[in-house]
N, C-alpha and C. Protein backbone atom coordinates (compact mmCIF):
# COMPACT_ATOMS: atom_id res chain seq x y z
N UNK A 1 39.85 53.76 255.50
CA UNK A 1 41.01 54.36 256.19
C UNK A 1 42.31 53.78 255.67
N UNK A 2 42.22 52.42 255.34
CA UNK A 2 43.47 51.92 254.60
C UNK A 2 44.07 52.48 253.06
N UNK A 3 42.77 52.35 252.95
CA UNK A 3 43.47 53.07 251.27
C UNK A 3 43.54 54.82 251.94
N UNK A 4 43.10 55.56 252.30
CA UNK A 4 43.70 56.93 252.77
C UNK A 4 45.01 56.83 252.96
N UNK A 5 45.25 55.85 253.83
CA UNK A 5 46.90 55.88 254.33
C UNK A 5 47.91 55.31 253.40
N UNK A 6 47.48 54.20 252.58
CA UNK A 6 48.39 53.71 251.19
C UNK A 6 48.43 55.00 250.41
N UNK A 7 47.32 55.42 250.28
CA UNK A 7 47.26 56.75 248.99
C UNK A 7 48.22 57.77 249.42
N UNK A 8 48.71 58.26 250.82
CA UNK A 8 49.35 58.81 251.15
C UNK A 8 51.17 58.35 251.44
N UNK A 9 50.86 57.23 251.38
CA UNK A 9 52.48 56.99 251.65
C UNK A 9 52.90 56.61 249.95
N UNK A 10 51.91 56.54 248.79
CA UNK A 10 52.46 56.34 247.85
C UNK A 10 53.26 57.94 247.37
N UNK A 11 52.08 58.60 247.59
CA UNK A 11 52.16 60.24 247.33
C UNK A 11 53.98 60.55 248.24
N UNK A 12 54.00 60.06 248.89
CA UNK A 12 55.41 60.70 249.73
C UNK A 12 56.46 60.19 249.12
N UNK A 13 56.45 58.94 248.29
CA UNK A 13 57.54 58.27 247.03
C UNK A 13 57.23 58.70 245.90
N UNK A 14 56.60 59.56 245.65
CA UNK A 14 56.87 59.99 243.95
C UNK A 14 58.07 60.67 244.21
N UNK A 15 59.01 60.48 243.26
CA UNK A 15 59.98 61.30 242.83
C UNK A 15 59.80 63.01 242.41
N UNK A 16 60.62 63.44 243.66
CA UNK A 16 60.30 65.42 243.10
C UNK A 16 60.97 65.38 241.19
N UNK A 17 59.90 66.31 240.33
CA UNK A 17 59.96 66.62 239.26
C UNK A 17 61.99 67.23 238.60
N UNK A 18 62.43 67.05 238.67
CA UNK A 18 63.95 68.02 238.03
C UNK A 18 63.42 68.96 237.53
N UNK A 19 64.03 70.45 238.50
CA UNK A 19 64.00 71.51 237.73
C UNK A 19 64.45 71.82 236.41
N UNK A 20 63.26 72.63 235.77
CA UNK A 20 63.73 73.00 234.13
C UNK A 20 65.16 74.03 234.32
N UNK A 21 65.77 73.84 233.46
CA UNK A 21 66.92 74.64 233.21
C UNK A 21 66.26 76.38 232.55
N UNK A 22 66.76 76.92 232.68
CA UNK A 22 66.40 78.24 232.45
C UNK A 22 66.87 78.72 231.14
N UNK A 23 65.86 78.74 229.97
CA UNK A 23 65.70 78.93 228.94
C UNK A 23 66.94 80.03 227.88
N UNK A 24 67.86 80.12 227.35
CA UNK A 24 68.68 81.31 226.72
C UNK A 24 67.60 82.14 226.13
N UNK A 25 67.67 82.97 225.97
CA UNK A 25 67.34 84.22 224.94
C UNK A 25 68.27 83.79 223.78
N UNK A 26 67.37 83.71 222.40
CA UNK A 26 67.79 83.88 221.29
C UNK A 26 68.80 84.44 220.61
N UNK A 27 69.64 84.54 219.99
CA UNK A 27 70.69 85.52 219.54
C UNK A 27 70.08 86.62 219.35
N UNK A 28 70.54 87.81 219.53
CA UNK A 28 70.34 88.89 219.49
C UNK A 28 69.01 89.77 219.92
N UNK A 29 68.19 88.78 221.19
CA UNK A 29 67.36 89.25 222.31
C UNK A 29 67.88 89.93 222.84
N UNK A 30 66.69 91.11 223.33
CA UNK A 30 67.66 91.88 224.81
C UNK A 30 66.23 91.60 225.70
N UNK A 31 67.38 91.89 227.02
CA UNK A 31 66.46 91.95 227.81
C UNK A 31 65.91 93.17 228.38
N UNK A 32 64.26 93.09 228.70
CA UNK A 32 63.57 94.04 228.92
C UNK A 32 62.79 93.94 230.34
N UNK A 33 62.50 94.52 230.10
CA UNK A 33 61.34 94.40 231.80
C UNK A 33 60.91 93.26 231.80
N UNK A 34 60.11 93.13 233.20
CA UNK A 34 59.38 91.81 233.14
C UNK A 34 57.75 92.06 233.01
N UNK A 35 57.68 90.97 232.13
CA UNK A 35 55.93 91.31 231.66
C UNK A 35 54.90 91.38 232.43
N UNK A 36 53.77 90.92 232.09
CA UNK A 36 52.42 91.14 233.30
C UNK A 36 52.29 89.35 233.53
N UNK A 37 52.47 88.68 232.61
CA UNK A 37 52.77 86.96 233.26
C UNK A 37 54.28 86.70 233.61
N UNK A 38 55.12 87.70 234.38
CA UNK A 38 56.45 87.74 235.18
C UNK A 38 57.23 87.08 234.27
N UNK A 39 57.20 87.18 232.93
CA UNK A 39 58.34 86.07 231.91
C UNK A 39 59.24 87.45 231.91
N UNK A 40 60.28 87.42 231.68
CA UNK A 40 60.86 88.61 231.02
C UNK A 40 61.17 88.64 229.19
N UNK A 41 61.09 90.08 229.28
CA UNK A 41 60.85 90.52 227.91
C UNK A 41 62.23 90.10 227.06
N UNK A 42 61.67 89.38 225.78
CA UNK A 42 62.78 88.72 225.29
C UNK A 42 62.90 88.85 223.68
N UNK A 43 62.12 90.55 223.77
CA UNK A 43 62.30 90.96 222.33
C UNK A 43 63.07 91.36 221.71
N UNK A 44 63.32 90.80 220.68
CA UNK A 44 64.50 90.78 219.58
C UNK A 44 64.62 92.34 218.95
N UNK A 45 66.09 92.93 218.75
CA UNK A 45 66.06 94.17 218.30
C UNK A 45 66.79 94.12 217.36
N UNK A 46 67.03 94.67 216.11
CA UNK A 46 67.98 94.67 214.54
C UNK A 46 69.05 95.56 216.09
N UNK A 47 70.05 95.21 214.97
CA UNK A 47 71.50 96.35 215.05
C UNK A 47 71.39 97.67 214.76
N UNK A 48 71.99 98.99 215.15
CA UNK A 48 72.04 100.41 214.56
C UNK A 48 72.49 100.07 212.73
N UNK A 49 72.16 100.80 212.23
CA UNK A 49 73.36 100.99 210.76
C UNK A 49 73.92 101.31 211.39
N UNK A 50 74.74 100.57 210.26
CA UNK A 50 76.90 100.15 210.53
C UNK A 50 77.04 99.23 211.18
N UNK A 51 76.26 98.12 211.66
CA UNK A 51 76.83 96.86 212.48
C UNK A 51 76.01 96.02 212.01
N UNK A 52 76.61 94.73 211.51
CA UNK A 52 75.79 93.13 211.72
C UNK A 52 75.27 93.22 210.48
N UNK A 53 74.20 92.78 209.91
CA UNK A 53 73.90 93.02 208.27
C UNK A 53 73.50 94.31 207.88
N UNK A 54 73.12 95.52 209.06
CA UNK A 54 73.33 97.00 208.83
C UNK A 54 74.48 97.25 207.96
N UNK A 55 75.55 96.63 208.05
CA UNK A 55 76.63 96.77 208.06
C UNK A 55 77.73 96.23 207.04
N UNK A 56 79.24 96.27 207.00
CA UNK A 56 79.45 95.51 206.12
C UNK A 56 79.41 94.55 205.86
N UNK A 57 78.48 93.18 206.70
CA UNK A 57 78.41 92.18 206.52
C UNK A 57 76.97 92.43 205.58
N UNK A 58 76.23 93.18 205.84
CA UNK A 58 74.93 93.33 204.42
C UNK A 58 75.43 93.33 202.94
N UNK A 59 73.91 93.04 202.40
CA UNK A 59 74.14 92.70 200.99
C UNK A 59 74.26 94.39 200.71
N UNK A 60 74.92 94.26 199.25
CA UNK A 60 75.30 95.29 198.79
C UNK A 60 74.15 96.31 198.43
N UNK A 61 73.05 95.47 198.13
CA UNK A 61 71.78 95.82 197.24
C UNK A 61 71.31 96.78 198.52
N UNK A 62 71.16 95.81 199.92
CA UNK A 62 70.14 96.36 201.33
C UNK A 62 71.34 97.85 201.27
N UNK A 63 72.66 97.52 201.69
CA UNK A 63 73.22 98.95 201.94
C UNK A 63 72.93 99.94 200.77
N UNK A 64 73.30 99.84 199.76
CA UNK A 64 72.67 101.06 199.16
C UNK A 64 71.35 101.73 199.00
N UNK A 65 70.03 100.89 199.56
CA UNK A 65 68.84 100.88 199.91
C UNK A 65 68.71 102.47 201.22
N UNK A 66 69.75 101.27 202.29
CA UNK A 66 69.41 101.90 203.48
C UNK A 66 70.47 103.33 203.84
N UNK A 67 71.64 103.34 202.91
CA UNK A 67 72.29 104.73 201.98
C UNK A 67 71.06 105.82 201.80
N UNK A 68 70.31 105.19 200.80
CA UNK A 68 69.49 106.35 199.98
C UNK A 68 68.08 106.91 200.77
N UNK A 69 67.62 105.85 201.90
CA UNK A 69 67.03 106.37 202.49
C UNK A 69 67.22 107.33 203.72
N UNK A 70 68.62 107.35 204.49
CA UNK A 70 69.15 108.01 205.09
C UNK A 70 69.23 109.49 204.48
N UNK A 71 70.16 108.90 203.37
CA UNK A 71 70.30 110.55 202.53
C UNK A 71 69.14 111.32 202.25
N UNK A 72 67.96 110.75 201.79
CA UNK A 72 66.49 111.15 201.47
C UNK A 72 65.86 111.62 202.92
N UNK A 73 66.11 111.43 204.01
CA UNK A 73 65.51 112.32 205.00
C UNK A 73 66.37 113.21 205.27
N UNK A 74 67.62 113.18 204.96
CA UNK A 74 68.70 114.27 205.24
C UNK A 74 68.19 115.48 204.19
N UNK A 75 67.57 115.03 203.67
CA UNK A 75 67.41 116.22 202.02
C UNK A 75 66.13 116.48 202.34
N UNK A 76 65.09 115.70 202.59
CA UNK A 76 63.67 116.63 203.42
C UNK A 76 63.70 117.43 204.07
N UNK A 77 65.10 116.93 205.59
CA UNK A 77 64.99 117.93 206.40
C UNK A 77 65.56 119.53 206.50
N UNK A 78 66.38 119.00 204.95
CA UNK A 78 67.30 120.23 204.67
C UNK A 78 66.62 121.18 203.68
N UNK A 79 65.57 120.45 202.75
CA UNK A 79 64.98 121.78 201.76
C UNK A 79 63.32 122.18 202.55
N UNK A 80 63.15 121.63 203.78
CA UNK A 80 61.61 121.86 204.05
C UNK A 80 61.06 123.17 204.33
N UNK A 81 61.82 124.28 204.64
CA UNK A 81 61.92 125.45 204.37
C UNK A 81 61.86 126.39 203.39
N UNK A 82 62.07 125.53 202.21
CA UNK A 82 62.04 126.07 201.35
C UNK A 82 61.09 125.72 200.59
N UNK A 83 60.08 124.96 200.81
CA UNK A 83 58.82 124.50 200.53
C UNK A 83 59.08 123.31 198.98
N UNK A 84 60.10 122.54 199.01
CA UNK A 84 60.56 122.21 198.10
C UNK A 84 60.79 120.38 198.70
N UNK A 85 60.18 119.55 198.04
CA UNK A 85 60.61 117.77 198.47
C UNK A 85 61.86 117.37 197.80
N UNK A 86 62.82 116.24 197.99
CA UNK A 86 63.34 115.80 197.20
C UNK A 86 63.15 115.09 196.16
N UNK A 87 62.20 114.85 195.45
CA UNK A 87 61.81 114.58 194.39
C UNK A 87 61.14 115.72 193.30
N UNK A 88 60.96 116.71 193.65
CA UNK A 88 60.55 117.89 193.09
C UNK A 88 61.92 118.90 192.95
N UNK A 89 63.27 118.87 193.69
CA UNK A 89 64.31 118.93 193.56
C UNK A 89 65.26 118.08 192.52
N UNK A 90 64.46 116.77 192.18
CA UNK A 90 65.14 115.71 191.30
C UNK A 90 64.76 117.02 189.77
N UNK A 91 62.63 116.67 189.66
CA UNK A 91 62.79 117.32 188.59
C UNK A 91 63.31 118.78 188.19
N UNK A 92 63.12 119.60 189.10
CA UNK A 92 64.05 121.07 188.78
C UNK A 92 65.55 120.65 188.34
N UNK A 93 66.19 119.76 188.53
CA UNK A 93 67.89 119.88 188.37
C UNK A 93 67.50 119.53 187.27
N UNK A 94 66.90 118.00 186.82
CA UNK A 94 66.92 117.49 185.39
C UNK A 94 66.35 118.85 184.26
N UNK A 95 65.78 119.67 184.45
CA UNK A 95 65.08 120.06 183.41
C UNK A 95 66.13 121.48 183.67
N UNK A 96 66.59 121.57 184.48
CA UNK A 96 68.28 122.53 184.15
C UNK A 96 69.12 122.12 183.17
N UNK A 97 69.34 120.71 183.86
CA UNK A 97 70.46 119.98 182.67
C UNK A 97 69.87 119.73 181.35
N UNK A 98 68.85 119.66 181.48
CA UNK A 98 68.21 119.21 179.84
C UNK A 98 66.61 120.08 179.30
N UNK A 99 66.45 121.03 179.72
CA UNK A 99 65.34 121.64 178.74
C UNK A 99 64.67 121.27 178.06
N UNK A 100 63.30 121.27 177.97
CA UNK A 100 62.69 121.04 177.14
C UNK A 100 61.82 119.38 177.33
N UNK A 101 62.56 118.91 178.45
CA UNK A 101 62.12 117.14 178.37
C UNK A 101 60.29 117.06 178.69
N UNK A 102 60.07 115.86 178.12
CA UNK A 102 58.42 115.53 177.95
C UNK A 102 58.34 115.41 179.43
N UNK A 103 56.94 114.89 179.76
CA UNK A 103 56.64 114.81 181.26
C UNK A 103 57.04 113.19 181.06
N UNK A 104 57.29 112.11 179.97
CA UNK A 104 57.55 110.69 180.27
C UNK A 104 58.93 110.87 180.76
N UNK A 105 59.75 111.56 179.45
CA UNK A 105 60.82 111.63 179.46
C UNK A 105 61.49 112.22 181.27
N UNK A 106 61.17 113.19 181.61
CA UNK A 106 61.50 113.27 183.36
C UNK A 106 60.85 112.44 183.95
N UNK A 107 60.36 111.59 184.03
CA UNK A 107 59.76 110.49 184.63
C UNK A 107 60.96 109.54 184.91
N UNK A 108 61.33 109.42 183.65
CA UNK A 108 62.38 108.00 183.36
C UNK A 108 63.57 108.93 184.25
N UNK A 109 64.10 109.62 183.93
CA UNK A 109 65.35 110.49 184.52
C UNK A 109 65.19 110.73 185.59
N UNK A 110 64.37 110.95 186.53
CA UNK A 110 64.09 111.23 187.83
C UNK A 110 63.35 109.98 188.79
N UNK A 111 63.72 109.22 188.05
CA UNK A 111 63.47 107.90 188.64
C UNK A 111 61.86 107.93 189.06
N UNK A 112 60.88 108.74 188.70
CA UNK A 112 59.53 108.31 189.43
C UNK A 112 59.08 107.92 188.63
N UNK A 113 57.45 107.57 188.80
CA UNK A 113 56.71 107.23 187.94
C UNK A 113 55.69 108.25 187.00
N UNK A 114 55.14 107.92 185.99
CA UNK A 114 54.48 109.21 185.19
C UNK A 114 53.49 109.77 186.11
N UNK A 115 52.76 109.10 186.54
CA UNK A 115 51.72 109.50 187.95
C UNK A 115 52.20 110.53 189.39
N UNK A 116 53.36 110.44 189.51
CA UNK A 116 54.20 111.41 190.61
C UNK A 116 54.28 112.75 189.76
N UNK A 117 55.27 112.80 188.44
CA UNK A 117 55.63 113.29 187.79
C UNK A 117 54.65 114.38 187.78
N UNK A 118 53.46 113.75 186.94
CA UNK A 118 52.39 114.80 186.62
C UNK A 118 51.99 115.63 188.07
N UNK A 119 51.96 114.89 189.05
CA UNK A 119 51.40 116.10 190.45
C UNK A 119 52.41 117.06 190.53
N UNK A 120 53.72 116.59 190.62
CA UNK A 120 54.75 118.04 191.06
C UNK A 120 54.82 118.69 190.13
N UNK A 121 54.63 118.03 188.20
CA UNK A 121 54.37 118.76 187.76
C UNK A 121 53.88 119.92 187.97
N UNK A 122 52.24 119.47 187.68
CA UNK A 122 51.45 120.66 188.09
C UNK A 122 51.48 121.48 189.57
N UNK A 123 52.37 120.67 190.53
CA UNK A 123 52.70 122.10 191.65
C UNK A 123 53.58 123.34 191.29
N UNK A 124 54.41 122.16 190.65
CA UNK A 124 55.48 123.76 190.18
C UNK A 124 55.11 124.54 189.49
N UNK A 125 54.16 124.19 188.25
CA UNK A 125 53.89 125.14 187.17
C UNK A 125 52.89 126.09 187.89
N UNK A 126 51.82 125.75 189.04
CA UNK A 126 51.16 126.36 189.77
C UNK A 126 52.07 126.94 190.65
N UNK A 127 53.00 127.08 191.11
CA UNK A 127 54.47 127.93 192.20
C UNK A 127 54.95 128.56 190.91
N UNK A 128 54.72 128.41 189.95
CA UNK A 128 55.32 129.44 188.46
C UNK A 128 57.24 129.08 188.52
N UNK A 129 57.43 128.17 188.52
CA UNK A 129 59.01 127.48 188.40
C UNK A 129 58.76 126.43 187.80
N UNK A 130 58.19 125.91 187.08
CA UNK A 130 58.36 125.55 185.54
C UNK A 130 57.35 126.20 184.29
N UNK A 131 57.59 126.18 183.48
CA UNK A 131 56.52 126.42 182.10
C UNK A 131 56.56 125.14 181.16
N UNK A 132 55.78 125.34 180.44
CA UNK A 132 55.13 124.45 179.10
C UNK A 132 55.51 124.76 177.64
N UNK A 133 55.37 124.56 177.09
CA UNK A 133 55.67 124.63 175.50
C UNK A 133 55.77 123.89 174.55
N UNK A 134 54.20 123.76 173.73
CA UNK A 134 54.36 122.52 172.70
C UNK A 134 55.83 121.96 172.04
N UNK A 135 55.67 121.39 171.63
CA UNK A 135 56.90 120.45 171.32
C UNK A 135 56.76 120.67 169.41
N UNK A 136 57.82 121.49 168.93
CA UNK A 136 58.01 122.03 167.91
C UNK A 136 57.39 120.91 166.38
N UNK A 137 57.40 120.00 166.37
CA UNK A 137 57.21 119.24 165.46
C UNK A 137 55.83 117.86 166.21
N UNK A 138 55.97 117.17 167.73
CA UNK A 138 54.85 116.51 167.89
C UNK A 138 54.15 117.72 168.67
N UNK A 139 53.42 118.50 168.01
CA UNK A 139 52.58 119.62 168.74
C UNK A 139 51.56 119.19 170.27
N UNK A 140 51.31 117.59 169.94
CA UNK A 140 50.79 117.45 171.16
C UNK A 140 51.32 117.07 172.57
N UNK A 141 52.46 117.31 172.27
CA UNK A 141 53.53 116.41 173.08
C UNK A 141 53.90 118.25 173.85
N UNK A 142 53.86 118.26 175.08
CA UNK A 142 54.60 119.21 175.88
C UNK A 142 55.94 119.02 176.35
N UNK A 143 56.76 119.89 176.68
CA UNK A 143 58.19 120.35 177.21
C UNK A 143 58.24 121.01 177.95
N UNK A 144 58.90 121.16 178.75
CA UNK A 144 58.71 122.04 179.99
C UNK A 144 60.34 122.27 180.50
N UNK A 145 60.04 123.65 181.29
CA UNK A 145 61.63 124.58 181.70
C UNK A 145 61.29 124.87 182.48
N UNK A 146 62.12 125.56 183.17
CA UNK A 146 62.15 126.30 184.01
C UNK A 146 61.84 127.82 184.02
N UNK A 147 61.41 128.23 185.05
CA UNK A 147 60.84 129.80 184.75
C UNK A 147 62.20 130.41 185.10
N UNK A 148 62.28 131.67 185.68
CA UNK A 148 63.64 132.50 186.21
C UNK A 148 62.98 132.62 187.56
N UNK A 149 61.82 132.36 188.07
CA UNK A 149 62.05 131.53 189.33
C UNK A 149 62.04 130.19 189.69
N UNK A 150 62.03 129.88 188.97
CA UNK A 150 62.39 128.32 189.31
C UNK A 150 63.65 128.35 188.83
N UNK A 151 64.54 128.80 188.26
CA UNK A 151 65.95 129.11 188.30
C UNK A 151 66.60 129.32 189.57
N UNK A 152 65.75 130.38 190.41
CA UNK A 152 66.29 130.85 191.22
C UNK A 152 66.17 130.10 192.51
N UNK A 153 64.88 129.50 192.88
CA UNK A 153 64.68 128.50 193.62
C UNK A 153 65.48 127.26 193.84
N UNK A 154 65.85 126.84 192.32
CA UNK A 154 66.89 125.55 192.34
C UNK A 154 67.86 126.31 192.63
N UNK A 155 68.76 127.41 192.64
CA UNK A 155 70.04 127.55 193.04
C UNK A 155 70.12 127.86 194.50
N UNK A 156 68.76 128.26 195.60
CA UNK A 156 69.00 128.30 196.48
C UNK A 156 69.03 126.48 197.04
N UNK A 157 68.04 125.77 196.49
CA UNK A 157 68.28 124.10 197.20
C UNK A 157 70.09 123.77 196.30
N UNK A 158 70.49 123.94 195.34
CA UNK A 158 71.34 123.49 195.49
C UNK A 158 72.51 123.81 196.29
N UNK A 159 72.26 124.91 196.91
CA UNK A 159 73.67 125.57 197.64
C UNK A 159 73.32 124.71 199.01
N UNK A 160 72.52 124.31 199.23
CA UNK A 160 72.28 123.57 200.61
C UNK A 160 72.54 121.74 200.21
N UNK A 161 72.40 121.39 199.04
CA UNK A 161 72.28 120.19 198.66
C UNK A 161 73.89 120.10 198.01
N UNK A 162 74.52 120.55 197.93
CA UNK A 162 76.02 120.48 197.61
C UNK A 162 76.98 120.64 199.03
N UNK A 163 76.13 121.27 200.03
CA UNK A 163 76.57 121.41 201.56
C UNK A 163 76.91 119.49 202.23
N UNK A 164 75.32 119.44 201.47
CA UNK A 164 75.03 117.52 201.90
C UNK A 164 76.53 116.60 200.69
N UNK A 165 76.15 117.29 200.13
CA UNK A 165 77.76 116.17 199.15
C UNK A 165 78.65 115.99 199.47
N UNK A 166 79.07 117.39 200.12
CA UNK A 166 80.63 117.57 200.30
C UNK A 166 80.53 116.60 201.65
N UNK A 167 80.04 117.01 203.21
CA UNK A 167 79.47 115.52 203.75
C UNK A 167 79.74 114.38 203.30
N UNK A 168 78.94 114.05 202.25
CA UNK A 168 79.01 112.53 202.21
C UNK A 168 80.08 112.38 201.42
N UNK A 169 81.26 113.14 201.04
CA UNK A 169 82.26 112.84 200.25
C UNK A 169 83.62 112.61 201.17
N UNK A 170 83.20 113.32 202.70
CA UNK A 170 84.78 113.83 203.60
C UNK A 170 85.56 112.56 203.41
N UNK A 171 86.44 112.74 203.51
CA UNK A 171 87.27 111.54 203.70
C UNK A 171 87.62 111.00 202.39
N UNK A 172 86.91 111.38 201.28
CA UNK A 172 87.41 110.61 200.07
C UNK A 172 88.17 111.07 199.60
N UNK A 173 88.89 110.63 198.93
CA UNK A 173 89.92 110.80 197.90
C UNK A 173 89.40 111.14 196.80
N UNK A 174 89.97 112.46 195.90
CA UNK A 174 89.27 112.60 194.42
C UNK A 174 89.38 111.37 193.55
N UNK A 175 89.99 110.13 193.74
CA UNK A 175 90.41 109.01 193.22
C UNK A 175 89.14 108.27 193.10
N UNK A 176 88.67 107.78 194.77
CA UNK A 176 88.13 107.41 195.55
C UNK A 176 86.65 107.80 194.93
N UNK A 177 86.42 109.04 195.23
CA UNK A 177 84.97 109.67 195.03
C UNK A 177 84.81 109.28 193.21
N UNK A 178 85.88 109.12 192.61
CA UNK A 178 85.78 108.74 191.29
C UNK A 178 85.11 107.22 190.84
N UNK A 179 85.69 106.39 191.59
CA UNK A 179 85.52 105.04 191.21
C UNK A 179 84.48 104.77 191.84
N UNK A 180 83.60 105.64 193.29
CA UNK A 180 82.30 105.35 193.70
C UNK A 180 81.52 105.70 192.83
N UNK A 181 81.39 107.23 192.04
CA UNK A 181 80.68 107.28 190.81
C UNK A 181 80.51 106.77 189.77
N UNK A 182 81.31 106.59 189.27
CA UNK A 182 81.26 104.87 188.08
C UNK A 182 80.98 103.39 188.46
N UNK A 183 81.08 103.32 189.69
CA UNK A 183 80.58 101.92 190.30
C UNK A 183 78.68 102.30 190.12
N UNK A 184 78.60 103.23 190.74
CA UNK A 184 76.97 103.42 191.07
C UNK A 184 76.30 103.81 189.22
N UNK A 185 76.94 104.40 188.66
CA UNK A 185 76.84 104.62 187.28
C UNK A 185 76.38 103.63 186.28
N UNK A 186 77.40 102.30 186.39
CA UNK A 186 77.59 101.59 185.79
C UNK A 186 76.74 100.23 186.59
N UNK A 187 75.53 100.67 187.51
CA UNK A 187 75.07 99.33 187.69
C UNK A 187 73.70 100.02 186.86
N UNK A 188 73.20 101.11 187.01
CA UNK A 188 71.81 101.18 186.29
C UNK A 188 72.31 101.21 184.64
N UNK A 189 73.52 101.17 184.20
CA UNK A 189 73.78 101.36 182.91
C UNK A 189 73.71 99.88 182.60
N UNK A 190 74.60 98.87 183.02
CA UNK A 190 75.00 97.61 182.90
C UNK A 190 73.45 96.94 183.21
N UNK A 191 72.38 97.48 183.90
CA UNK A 191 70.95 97.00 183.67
C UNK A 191 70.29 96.56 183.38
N UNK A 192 70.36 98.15 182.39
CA UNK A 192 69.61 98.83 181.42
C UNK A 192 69.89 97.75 179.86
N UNK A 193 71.29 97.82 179.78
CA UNK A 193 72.04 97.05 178.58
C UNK A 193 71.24 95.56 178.59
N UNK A 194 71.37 94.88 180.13
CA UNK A 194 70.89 93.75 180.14
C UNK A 194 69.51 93.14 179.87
N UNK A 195 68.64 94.02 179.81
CA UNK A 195 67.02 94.35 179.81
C UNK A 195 66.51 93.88 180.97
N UNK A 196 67.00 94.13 182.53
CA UNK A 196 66.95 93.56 183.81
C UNK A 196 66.24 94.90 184.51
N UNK A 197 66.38 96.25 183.56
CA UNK A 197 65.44 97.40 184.17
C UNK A 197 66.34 98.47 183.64
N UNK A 198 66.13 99.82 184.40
CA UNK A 198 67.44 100.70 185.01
C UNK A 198 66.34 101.97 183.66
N UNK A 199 67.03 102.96 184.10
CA UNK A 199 65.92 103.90 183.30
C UNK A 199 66.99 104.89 182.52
């Protein structure tokens, strides 16, 4: 009975514990509901583009990244009607501007790889908007054009894809829209020169 009653009057002098201070949320936590072990939700979310390293505090490299992927669903959602991708839109323009190019050669110009190349290849030539034609002197080497529907096909995506330019041009200055094209010009050129890549 003695030690019961020591054991208990020691227990009544312990010192109560100091409450913990209540933890911050991380920079750029939000808060969310509260979970199923009652913590609240303290998951971290990026910024919209246009703010924080979205933004102009990002590297130059990420913004033009996250530029081209914006623009690239803007251009899916704008030729999907017309049964046409943006990369199958890359090769129809190139082989406007230049006739006749190998399947490596639009590879390099249309930024894909020979393996892409060859599938839309062969979709278009199967949609009859491109053709073939040995290559006058390496006979085994093919060239390829455009049919007069695939003429006609590219001028309907471009009247919708020049809709998207003028867009991404508002506000510029013909000055302006000048020195963005030679900036973007002159990094796959300045590259290329360096042997660092660029096609």
């Amino acid at each position: 009975m003695k030690r019961q009653a020591a054991a208990k009057a020691a227990k009544r002098q312990e010192p109560k514990k100091a409450a913990q201070p209540a933890r911050k949320p991380p920079k750029g936590a939000r808060r969310g509901g509260t979970a199923a072990s009652g913590e609240t939700d303290l998951t971290v979310s990026p910024p919209p583009a246009g703010q924080g390293k979205r933004g102009e505090a990002g590297y130059l490299g990420y913004l033009l990244r996250q530029a081209q992927a914006a623009n690239r669903l803007r251009m899916e959602r704008t030729l999907a009607d017309l049964g046409v991708t943006p990369p199958q839109f890359v090769v129809l323009t190139m082989l406007n501007a230049y006739p006749g190019l190998s399947g490596a050669n639009l590879a390099r110009v249309a930024l894909l790889t020979p393996q892409t190349v060859g599938v839309i290849i062969g979709n278009l030539e199967r949609d009859g908007a491109i053709q073939k034609s040995p290559h006058p002197i390496h006979g085994r080497m093919l060239q390829w054009t455009l049919t007069r529907r695939g003429t006609e096909l590219l001028g309907k995506c471009r009247r919708r894809v020049m809709a998207m330019e003028r867009r991404l041009a508002a506000g510029l200055s013909r000055t302006e829209d000048g020195v963005i094209r030679r900036w973007l010009a002159r990094i796959a050129a300045d590259a290329l020169k360096s042997g660092q890549g660029g096609y």
